[in-house]
PDB file of N, CA and C in Angstrom:
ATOM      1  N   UNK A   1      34.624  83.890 120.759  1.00  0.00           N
ATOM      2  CA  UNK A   1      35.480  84.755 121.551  1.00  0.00           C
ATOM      3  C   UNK A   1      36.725  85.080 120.743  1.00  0.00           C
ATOM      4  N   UNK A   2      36.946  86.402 120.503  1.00  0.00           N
ATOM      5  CA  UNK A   2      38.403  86.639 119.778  1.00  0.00           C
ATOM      6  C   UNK A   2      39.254  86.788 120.919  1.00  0.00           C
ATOM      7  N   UNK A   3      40.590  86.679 119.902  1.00  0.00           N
ATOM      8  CA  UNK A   3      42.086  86.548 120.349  1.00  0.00           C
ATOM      9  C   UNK A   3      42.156  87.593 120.975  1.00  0.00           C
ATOM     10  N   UNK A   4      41.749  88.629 120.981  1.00  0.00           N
ATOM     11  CA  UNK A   4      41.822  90.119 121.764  1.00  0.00           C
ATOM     12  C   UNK A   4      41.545  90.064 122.818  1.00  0.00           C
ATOM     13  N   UNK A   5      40.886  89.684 123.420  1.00  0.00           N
ATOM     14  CA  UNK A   5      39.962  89.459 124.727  1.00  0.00           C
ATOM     15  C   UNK A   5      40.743  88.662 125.697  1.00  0.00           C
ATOM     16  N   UNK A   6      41.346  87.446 124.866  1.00  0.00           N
ATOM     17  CA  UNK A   6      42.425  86.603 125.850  1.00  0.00           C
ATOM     18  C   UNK A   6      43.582  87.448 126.344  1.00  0.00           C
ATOM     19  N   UNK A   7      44.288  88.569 125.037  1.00  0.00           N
ATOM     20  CA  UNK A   7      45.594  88.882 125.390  1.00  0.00           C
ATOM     21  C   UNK A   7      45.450  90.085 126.792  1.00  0.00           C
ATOM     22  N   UNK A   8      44.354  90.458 127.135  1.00  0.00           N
ATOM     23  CA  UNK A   8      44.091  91.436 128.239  1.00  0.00           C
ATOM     24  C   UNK A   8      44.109  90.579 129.398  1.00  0.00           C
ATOM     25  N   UNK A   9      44.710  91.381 130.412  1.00  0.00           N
ATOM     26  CA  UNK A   9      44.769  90.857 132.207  1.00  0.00           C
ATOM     27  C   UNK A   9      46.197  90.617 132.596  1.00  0.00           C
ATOM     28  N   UNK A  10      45.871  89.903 133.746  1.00  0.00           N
ATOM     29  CA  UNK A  10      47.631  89.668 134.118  1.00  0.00           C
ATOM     30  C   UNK A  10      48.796  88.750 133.302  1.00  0.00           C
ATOM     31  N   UNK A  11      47.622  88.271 132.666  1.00  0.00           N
ATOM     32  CA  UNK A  11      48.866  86.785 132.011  1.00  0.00           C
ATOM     33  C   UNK A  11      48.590  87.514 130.064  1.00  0.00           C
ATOM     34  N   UNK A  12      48.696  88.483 130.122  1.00  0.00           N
ATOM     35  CA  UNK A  12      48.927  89.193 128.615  1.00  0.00           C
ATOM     36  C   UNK A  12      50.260  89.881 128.574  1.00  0.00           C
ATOM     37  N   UNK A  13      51.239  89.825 129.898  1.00  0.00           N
ATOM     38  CA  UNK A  13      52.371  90.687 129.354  1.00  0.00           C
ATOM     39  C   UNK A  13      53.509  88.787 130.385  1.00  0.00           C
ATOM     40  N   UNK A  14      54.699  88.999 129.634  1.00  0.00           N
ATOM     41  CA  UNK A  14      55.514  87.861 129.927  1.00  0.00           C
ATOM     42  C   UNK A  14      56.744  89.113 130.944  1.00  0.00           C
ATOM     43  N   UNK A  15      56.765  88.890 132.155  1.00  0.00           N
ATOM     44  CA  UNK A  15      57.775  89.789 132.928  1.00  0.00           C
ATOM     45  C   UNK A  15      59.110  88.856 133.560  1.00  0.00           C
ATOM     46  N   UNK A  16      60.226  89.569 133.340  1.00  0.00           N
ATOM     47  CA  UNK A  16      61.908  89.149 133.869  1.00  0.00           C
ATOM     48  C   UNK A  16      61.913  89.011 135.311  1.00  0.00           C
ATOM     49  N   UNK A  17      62.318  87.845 135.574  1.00  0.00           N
ATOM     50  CA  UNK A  17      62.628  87.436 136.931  1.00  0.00           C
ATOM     51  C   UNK A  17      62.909  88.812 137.564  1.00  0.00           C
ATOM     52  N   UNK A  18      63.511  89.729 137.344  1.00  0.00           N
ATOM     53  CA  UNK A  18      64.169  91.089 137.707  1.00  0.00           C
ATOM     54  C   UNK A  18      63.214  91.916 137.766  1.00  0.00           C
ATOM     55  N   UNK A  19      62.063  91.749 137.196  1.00  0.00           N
ATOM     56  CA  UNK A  19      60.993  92.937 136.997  1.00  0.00           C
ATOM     57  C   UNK A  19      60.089  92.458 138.188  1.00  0.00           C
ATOM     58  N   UNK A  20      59.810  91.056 138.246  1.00  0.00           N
ATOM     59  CA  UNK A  20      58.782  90.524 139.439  1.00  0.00           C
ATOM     60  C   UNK A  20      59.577  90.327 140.672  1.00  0.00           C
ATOM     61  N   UNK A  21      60.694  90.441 141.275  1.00  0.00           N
ATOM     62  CA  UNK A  21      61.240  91.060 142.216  1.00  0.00           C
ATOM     63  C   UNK A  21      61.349  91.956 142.426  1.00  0.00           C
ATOM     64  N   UNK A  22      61.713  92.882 141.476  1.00  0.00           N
ATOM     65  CA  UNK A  22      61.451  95.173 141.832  1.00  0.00           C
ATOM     66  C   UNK A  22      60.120  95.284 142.310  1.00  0.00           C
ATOM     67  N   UNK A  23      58.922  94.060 142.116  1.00  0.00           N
ATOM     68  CA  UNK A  23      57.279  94.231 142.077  1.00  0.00           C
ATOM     69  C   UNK A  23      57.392  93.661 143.723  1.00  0.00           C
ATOM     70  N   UNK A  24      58.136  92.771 143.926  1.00  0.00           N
ATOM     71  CA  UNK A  24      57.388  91.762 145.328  1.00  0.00           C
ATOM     72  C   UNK A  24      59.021  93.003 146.365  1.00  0.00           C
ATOM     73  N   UNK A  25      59.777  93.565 146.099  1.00  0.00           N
ATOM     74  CA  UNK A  25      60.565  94.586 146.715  1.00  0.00           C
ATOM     75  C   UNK A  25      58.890  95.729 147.405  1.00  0.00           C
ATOM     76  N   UNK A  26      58.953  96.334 146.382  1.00  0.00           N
ATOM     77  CA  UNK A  26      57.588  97.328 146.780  1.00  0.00           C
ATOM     78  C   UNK A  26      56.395  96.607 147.636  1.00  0.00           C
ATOM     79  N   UNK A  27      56.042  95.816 146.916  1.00  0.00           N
ATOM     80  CA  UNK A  27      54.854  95.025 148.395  1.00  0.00           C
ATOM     81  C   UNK A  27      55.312  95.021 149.518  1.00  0.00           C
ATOM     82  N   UNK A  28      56.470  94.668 149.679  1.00  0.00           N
ATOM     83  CA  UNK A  28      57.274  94.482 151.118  1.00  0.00           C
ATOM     84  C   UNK A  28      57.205  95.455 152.108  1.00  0.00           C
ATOM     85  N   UNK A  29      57.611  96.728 151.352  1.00  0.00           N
ATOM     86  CA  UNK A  29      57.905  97.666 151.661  1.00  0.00           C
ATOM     87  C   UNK A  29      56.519  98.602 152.419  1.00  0.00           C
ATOM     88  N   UNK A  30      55.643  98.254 151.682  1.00  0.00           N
ATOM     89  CA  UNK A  30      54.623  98.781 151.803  1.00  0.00           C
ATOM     90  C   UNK A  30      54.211  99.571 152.922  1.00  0.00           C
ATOM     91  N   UNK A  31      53.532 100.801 153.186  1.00  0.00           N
ATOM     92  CA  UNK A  31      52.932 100.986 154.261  1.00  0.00           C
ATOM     93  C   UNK A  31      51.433 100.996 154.532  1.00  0.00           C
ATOM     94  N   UNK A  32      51.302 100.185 155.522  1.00  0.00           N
ATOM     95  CA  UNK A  32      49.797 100.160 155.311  1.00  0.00           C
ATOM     96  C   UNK A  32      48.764 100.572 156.601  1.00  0.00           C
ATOM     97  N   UNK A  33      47.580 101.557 156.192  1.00  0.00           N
ATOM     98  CA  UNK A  33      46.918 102.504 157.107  1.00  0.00           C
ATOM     99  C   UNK A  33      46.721 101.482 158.288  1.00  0.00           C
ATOM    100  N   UNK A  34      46.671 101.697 159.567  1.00  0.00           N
ATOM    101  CA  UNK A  34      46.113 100.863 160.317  1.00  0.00           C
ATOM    102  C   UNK A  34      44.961 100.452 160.258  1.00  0.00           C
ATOM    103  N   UNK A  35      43.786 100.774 159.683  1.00  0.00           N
ATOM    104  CA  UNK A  35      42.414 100.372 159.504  1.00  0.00           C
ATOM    105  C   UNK A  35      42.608  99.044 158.854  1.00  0.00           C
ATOM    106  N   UNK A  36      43.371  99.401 157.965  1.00  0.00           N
ATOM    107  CA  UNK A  36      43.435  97.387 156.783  1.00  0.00           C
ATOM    108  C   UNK A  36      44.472  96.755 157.672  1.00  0.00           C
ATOM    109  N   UNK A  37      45.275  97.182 158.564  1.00  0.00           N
ATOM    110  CA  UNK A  37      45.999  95.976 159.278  1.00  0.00           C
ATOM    111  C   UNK A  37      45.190  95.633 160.195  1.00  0.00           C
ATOM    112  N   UNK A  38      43.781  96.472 160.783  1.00  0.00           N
ATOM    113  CA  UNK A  38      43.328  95.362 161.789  1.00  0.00           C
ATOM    114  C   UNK A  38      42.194  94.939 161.141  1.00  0.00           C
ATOM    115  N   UNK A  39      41.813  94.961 160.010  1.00  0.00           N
ATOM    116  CA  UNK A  39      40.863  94.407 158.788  1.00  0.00           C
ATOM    117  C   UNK A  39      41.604  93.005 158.840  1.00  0.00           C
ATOM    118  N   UNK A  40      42.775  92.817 158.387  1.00  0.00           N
ATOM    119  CA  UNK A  40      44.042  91.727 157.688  1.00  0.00           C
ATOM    120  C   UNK A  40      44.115  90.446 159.664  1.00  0.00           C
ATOM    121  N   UNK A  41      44.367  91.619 160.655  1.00  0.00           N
ATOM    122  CA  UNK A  41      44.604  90.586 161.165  1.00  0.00           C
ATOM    123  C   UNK A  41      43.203  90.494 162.456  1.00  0.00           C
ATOM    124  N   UNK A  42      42.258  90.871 162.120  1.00  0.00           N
ATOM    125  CA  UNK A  42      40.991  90.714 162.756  1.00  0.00           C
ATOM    126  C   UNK A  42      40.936  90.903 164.121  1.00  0.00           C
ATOM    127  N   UNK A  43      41.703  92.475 163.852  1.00  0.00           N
ATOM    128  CA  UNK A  43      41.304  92.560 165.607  1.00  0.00           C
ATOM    129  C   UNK A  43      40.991  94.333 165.827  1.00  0.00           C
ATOM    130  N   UNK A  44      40.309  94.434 167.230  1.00  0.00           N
ATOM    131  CA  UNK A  44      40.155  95.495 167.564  1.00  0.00           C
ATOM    132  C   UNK A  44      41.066  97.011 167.645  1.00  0.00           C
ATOM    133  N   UNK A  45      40.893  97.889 166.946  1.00  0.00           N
ATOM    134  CA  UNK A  45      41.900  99.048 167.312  1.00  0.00           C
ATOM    135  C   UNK A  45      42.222  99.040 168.789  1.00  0.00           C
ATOM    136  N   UNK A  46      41.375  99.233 169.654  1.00  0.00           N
ATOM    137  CA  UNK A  46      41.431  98.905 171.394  1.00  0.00           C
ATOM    138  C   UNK A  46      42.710  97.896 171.713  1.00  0.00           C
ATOM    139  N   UNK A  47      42.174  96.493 170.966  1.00  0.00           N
ATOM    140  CA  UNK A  47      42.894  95.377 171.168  1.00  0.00           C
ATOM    141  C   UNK A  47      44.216  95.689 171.112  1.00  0.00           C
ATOM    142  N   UNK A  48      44.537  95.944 169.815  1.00  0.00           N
ATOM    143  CA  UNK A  48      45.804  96.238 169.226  1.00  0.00           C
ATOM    144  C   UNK A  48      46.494  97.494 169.939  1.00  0.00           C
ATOM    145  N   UNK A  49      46.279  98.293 170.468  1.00  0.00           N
ATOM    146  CA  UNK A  49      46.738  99.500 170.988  1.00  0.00           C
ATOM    147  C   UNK A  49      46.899  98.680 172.548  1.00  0.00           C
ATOM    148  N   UNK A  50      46.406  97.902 172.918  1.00  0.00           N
ATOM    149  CA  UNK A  50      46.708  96.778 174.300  1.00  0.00           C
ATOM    150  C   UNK A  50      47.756  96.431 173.768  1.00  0.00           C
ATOM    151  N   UNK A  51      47.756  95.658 172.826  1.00  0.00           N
ATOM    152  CA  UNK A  51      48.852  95.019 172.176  1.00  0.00           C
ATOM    153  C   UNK A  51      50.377  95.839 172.219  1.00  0.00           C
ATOM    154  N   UNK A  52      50.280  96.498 171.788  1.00  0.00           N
ATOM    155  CA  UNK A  52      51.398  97.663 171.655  1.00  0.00           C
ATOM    156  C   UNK A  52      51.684  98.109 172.890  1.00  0.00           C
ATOM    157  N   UNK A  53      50.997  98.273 173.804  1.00  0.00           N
ATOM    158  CA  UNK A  53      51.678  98.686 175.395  1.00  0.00           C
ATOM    159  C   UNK A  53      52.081  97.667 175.687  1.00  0.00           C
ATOM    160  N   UNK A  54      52.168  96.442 175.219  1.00  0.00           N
ATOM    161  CA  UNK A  54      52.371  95.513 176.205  1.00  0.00           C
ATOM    162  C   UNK A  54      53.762  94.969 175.387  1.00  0.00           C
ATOM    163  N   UNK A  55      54.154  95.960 174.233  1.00  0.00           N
ATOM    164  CA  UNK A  55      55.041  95.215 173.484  1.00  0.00           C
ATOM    165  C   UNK A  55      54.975  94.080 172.022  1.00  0.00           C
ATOM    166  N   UNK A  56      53.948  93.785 172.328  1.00  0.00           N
ATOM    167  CA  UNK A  56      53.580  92.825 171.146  1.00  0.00           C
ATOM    168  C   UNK A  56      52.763  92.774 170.108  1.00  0.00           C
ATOM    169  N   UNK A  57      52.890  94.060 169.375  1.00  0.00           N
ATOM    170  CA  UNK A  57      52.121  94.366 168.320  1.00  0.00           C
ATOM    171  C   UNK A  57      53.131  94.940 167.167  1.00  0.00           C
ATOM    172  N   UNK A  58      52.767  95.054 166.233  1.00  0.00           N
ATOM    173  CA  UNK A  58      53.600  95.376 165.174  1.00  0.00           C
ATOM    174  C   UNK A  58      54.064  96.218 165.387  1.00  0.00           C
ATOM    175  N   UNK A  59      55.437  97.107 164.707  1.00  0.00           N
ATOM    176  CA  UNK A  59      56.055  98.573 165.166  1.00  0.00           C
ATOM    177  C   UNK A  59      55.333  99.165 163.345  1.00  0.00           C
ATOM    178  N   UNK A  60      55.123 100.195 164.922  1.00  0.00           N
ATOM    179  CA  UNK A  60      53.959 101.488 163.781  1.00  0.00           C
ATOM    180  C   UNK A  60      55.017 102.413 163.400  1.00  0.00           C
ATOM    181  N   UNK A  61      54.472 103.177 162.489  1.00  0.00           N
ATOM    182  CA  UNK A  61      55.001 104.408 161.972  1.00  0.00           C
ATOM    183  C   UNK A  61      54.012 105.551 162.156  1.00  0.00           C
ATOM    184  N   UNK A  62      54.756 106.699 162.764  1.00  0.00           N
ATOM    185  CA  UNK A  62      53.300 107.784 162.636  1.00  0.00           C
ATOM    186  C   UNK A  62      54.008 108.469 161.763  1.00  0.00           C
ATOM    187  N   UNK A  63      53.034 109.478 160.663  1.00  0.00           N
ATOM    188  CA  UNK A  63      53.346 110.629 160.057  1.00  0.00           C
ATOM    189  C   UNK A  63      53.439 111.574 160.322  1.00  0.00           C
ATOM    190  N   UNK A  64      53.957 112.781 159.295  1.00  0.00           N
ATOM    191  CA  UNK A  64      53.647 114.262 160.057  1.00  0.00           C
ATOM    192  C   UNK A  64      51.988 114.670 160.574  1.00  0.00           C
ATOM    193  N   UNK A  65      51.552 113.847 159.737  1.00  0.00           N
ATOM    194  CA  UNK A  65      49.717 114.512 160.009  1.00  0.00           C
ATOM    195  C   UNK A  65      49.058 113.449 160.635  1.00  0.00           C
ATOM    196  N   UNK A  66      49.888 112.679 161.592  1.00  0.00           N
ATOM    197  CA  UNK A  66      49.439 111.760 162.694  1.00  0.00           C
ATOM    198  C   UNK A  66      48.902 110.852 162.414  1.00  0.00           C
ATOM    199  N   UNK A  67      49.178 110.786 161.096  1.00  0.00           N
ATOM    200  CA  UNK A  67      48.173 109.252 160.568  1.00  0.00           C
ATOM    201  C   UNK A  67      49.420 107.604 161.193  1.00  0.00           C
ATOM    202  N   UNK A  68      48.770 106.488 160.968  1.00  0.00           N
ATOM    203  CA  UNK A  68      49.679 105.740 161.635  1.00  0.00           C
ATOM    204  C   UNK A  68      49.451 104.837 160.458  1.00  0.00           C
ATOM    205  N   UNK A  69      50.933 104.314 160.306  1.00  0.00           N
ATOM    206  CA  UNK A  69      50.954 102.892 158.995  1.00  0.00           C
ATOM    207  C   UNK A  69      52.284 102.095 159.695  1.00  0.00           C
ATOM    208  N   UNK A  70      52.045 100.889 159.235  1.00  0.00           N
ATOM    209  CA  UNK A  70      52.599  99.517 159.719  1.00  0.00           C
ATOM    210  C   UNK A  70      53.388  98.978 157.890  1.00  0.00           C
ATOM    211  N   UNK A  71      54.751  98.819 158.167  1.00  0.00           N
ATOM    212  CA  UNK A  71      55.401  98.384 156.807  1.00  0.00           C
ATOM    213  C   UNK A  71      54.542  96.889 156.776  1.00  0.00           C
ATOM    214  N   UNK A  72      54.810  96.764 155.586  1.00  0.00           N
ATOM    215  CA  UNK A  72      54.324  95.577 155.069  1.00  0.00           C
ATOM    216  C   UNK A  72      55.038  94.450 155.968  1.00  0.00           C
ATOM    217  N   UNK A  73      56.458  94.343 155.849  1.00  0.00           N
ATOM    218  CA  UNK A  73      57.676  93.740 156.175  1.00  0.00           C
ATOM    219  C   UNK A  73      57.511  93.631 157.436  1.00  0.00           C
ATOM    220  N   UNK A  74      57.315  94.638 158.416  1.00  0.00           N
ATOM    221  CA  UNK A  74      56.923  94.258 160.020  1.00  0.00           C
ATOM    222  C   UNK A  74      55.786  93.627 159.843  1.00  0.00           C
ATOM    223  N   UNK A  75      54.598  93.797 159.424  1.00  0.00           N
ATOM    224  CA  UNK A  75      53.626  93.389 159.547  1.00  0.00           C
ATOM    225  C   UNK A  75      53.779  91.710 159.431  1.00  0.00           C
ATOM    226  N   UNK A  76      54.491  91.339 158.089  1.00  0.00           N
ATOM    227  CA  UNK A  76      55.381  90.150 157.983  1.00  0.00           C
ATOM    228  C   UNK A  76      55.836  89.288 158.675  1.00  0.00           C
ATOM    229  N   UNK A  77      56.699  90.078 159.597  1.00  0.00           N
ATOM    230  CA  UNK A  77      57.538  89.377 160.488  1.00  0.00           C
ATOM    231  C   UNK A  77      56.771  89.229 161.542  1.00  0.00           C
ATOM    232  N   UNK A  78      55.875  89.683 161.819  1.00  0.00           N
ATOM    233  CA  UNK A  78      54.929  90.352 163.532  1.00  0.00           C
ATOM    234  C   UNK A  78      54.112  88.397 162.927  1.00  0.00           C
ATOM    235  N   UNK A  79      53.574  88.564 162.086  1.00  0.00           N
ATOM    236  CA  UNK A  79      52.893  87.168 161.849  1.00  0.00           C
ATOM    237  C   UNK A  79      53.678  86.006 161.908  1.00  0.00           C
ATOM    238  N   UNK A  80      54.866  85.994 161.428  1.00  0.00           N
ATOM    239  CA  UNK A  80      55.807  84.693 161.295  1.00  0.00           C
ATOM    240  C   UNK A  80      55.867  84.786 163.097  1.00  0.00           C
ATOM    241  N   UNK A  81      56.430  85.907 164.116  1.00  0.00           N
ATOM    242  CA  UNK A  81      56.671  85.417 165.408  1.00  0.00           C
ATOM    243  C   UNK A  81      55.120  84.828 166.097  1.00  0.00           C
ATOM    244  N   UNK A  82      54.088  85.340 165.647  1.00  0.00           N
ATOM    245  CA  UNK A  82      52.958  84.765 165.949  1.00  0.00           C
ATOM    246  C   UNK A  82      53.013  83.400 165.813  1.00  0.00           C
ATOM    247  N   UNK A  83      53.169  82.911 164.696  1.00  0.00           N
ATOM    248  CA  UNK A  83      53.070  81.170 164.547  1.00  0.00           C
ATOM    249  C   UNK A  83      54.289  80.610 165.495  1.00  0.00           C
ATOM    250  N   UNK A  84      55.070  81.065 165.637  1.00  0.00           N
ATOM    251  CA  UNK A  84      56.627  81.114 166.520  1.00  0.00           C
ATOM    252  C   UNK A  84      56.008  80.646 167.753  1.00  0.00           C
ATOM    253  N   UNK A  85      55.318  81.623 168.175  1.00  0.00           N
ATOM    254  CA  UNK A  85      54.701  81.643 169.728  1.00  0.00           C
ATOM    255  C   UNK A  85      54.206  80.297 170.072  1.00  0.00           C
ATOM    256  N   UNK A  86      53.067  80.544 169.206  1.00  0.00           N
ATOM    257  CA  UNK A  86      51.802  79.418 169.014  1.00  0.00           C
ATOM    258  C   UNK A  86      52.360  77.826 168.986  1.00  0.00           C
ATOM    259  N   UNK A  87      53.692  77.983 168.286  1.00  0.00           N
ATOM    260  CA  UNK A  87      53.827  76.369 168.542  1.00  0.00           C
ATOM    261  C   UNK A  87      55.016  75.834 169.372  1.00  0.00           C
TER     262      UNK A  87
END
């Protein structure tokens, strides 16, 4: 196996404390389609749209072209009050 082969992937570049925070800033931020948030938290569109009338579902975002996304960061926090609840 050559040396070439190792230096490719994630652990081939060395990044500044400053650079992998501007990286985990953007994840945060994220918006994500509702299809992968009820992929992520295993539940029914139905369910979740219960959820939301009743107050206790993540706060959505709609777009101009009616699509709907959930920040990363709510999505975040919506899970931390979940374990909140639960215990």
């Amino acid at each position: 196996m050559s040396h070439d082969s190792e230096q490719c992937g994630p652990n081939s570049q060395h990044f500044t404390k400053r650079q992998l925070e501007g990286v985990e800033r953007v994840a945060r931020d994220e918006k994500i389609k509702l299809a992968d948030v009820l992929i992520e938290i295993k539940m029914s569109r139905a369910a979740f749209y219960r959820m939301r009338a009743r107050g206790k579902a993540p706060r959505i975002s709609k777009l101009p072209n009616g699509q709907v996304r959930v920040s990363r960061r709510d999505l975040d926090a919506w899970w931390e009050s979940c374990g909140q609840n639960a215990a």
